[in-house]
Protein backbone atom coordinates (compact mmCIF):
# COMPACT_ATOMS: atom_id res chain seq x y z
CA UNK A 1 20.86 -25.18 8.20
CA UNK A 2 18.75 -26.17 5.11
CA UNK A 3 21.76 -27.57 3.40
CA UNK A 4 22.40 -29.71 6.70
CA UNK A 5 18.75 -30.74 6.52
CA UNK A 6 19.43 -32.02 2.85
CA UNK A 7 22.08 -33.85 3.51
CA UNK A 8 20.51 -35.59 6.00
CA UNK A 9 17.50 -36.78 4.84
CA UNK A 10 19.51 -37.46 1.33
CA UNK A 11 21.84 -39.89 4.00
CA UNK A 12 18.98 -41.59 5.26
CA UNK A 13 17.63 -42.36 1.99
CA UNK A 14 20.97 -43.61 0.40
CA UNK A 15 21.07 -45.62 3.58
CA UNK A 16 18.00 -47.91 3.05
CA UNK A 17 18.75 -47.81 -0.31
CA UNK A 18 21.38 -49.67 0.61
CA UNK A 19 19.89 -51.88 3.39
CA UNK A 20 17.06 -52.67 0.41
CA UNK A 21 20.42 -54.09 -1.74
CA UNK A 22 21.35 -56.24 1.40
CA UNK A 23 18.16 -57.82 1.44
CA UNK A 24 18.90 -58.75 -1.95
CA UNK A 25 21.98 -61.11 -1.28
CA UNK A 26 21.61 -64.91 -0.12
CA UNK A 27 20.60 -65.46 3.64
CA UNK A 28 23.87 -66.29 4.85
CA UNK A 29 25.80 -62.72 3.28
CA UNK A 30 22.97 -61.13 4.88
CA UNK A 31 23.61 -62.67 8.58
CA UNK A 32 27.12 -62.22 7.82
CA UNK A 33 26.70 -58.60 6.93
CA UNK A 34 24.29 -57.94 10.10
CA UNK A 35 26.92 -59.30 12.18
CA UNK A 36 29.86 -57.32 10.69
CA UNK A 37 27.45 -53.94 10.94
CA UNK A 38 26.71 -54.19 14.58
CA UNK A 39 30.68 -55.08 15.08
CA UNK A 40 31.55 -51.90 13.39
CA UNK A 41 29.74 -49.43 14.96
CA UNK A 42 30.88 -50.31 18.50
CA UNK A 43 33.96 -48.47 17.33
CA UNK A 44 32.12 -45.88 15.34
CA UNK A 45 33.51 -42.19 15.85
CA UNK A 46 31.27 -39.10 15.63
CA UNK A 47 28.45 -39.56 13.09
CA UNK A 48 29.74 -42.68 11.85
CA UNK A 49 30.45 -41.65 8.05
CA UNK A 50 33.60 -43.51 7.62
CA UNK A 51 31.50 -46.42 9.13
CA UNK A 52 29.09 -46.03 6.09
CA UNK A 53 31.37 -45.66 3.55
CA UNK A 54 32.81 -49.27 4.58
CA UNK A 55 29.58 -50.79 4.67
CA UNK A 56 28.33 -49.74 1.04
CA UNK A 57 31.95 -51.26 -0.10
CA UNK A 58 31.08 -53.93 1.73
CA UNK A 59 27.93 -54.38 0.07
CA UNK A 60 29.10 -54.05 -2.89
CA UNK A 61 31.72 -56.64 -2.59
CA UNK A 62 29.35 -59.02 -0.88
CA UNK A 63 27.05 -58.51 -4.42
CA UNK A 64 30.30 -59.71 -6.40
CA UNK A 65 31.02 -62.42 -4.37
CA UNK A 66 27.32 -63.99 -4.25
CA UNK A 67 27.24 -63.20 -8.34
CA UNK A 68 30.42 -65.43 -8.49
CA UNK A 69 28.92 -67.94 -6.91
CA UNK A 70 31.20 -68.05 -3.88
CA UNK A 71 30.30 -68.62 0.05
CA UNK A 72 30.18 -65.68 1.94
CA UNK A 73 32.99 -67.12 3.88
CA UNK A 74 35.38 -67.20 1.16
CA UNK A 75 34.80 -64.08 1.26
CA UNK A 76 35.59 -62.65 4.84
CA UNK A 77 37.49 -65.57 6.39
CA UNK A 78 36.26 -67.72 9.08
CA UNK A 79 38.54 -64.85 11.31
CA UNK A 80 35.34 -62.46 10.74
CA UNK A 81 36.46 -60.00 13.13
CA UNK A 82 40.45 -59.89 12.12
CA UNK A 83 38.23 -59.18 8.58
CA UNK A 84 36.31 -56.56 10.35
CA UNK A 85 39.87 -55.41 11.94
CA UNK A 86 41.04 -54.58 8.68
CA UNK A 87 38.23 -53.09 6.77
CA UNK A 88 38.04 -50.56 10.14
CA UNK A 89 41.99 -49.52 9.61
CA UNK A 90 41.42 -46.69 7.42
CA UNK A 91 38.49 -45.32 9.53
CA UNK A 92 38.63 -42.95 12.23
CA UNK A 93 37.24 -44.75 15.40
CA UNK A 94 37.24 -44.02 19.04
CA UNK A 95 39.72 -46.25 20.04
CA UNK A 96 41.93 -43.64 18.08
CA UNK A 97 40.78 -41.02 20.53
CA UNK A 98 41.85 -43.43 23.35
CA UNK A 99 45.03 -44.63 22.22
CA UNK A 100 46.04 -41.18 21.74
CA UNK A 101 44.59 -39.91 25.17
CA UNK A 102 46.62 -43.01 27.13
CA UNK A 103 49.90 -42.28 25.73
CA UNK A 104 49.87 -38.54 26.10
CA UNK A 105 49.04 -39.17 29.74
CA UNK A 106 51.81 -41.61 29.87
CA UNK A 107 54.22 -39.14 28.51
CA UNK A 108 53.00 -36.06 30.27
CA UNK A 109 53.64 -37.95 33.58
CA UNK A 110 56.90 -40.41 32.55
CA UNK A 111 58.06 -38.58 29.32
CA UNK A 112 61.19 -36.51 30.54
CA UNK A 113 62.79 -39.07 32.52
């Protein structure tokens, strides 16, 4: 239990330290990255780790793309959410759970015939 609490509390506060870099970037990355967060964690799965993990690479490549100089844009595409699309395919999301749950039931019912 006390290891559970530690992690948690250690979560939060890598968490806003992160939010505190976000602040950091140029007013348009920071929209941008508000927009993309809320996105993302409409297909969040369980605690949302894998979402979190995403979002710190995201920061991070949001930091080297302001320090280059270059619109945020240039960065994600003006197809934000086909952006969003792809930085989601290596995380587990509920959609999974759904996919998985529709064919089964498709199979189960149709699959010997």
């Amino acid at each position: 239990m006390w290891n559970l609490l530690k992690k948690m509390v250690g979560d939060k506060k890598e968490y806003r330290e992160m939010m505190a870099r976000v602040k950091e970037l140029p007013e348009d990355y920071q929209f941008v990255y508000d927009k993309i967060q809320h996105y993302m964690w409409n297909f969040a799965k369980g605690s949302g780790y894998d979402m979190l993990k995403v979002q710190y690479d995201l920061i991070d490549l949001f930091e080297a793309g302001s320090a280059e100089g270059k619109a945020v844009l240039e960065i994600t595409g003006t197809n934000v959410a086909a952006f969003c699309d792809d930085l989601l395919a290596n995380c587990r999301t509920y959609t999974d759970d759904l996919r998985k749950t529709l064919n089964e039931s498709i199979m189960k019912k149709l699959g010997g015939k």
